[in-house]
C-alpha atoms as a PDB file:
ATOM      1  CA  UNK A   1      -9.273  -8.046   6.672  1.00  0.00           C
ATOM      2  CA  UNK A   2     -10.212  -4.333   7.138  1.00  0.00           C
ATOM      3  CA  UNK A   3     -10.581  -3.142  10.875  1.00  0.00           C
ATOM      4  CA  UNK A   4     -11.504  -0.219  12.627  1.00  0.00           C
ATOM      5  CA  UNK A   5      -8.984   0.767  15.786  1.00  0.00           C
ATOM      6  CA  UNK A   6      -8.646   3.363  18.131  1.00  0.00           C
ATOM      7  CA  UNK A   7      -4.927   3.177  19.176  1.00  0.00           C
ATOM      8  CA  UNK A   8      -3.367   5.393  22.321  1.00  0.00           C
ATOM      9  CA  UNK A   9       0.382   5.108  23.410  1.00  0.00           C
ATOM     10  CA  UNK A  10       1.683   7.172  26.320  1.00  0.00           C
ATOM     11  CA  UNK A  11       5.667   7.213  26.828  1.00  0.00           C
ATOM     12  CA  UNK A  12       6.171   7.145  31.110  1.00  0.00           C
ATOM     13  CA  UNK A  13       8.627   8.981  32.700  1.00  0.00           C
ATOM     14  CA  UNK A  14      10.463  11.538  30.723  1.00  0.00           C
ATOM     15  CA  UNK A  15       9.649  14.940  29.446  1.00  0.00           C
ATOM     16  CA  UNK A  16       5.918  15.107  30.343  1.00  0.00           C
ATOM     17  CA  UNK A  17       4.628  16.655  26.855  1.00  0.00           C
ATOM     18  CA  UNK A  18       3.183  14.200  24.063  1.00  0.00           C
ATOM     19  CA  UNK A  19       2.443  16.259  21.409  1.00  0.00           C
ATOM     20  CA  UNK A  20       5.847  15.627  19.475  1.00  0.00           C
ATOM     21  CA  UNK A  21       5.258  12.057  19.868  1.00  0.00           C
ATOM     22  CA  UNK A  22       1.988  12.115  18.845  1.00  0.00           C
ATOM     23  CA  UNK A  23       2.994  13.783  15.596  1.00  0.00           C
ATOM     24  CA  UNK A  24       5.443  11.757  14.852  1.00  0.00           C
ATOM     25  CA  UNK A  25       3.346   8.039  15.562  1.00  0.00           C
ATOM     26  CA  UNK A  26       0.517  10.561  12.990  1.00  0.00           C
ATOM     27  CA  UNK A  27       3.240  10.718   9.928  1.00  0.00           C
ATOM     28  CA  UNK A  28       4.132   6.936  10.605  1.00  0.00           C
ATOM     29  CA  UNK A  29       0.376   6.322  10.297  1.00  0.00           C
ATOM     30  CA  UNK A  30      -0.560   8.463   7.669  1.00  0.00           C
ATOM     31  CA  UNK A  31       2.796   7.092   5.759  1.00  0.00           C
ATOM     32  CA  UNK A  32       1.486   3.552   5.802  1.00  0.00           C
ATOM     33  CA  UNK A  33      -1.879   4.595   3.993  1.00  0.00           C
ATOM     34  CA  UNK A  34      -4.429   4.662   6.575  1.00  0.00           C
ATOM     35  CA  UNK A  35      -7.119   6.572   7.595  1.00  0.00           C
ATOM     36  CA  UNK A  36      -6.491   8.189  10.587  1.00  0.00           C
ATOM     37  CA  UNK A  37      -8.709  10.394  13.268  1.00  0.00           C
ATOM     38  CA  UNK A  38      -6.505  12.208  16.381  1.00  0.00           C
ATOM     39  CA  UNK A  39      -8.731  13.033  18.705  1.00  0.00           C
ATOM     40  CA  UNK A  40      -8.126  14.321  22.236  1.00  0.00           C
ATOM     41  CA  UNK A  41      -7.878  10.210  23.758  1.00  0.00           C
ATOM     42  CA  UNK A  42      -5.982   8.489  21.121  1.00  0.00           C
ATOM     43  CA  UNK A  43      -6.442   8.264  17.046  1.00  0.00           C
ATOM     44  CA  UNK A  44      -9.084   6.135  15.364  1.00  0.00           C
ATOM     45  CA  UNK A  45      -7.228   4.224  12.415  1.00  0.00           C
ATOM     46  CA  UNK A  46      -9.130   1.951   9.726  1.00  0.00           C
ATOM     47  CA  UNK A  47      -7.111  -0.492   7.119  1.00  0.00           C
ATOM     48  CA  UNK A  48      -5.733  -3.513   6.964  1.00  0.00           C
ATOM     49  CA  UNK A  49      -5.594  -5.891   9.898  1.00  0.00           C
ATOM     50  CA  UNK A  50      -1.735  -6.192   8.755  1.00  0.00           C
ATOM     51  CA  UNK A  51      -0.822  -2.548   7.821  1.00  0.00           C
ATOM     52  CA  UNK A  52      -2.195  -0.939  10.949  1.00  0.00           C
ATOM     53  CA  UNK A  53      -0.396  -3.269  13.302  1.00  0.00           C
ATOM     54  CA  UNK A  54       2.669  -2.923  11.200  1.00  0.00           C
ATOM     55  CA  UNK A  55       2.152   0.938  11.157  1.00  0.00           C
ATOM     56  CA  UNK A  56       1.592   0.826  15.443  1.00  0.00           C
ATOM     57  CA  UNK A  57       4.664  -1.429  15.799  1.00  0.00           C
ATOM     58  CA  UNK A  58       6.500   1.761  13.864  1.00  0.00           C
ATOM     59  CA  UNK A  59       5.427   4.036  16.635  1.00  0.00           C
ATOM     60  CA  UNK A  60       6.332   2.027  19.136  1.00  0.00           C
ATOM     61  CA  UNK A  61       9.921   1.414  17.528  1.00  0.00           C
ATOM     62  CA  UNK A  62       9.882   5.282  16.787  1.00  0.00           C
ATOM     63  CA  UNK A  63       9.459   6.230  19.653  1.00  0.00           C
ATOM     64  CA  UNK A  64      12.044   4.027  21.817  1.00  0.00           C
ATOM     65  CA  UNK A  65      14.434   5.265  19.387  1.00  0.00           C
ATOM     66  CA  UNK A  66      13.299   9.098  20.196  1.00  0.00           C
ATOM     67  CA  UNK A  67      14.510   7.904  23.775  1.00  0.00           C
ATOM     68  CA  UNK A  68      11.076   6.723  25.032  1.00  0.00           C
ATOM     69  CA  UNK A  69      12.343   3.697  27.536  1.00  0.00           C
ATOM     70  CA  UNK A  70       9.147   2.623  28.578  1.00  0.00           C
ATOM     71  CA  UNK A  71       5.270   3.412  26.121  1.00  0.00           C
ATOM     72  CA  UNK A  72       1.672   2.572  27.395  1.00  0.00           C
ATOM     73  CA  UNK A  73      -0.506   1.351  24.395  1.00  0.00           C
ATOM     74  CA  UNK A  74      -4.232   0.460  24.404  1.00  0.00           C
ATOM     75  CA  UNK A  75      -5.921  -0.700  21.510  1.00  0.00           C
ATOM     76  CA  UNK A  76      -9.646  -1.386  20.898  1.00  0.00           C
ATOM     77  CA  UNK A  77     -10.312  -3.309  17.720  1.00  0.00           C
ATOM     78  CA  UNK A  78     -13.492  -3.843  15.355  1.00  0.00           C
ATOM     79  CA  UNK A  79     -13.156  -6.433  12.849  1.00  0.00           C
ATOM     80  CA  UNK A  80     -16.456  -7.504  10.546  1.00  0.00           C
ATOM     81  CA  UNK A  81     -16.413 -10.268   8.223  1.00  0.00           C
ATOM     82  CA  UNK A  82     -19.476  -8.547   5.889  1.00  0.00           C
ATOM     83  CA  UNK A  83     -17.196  -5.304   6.478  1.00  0.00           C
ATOM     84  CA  UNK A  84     -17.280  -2.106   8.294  1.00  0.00           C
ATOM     85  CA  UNK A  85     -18.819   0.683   8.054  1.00  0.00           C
ATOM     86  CA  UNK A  86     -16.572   4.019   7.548  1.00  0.00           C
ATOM     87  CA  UNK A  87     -16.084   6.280  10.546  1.00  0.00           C
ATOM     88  CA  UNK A  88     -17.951   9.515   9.113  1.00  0.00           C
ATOM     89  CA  UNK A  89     -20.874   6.720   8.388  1.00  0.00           C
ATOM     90  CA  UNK A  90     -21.690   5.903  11.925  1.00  0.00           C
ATOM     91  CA  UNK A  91     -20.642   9.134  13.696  1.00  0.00           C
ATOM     92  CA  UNK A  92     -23.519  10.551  10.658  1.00  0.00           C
ATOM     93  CA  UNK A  93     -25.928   7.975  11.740  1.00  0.00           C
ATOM     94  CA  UNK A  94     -25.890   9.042  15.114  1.00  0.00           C
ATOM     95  CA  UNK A  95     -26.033  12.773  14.183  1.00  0.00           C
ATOM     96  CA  UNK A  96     -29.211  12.130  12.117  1.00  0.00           C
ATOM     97  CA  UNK A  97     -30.752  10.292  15.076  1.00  0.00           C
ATOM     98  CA  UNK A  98     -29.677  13.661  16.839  1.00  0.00           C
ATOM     99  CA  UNK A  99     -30.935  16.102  14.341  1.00  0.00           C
ATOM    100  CA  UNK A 100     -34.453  14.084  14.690  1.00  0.00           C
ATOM    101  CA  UNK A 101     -34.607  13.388  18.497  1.00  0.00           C
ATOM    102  CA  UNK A 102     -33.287  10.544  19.796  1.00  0.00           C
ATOM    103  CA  UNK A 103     -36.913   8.843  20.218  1.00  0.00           C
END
């Protein structure tokens, strides 16, 4: 089953700045195949139902190995059974709406 997910972990307590984590749960991603977003929130991910969760469960193990006791992680999931639509497909949907007025 493909899904769409926007995925955000946050390691508490420690050294304050994310940005190496956040690369390194990017290449974990990226190395499992997916499509990935990073935007300023979180990432938006679509694949397999499977292969993403597998891919998040990386970052989390990652991470705790990097010396991260303790991660935050919220997930929103979209699943269709008659499929999804790609990111770029909606976000252009709404951009042509824009382009036209929103009437």
């Amino acid at each position: 089953m493909q899904i769409q997910v926007e995925f955000s972990i946050v390691p508490i307590g420690g050294d304050p700045h994310l940005a190496r984590d956040i690369a390194r749960c990017q290449q974990i991603l990226l190395e499992h195949g997916l499509h990935v977003e990073l935007h300023a929130m979180g990432t938006n991910i679509e694949g397999d139902w499977d292969t993403v969760m597998t891919a998040i469960r990386a970052c989390h193990q990652t991470l705790h190995q990097a010396g991260r006791p303790r991660l935050y992680g919220v997930l929103k999931i979209v699943s269709a059974g008659d499929g999804e639509k790609p990111f770029e497909e909606k976000v252009n949907r709404v951009q042509q709406f824009m382009v036209a007025g929103a009437d």
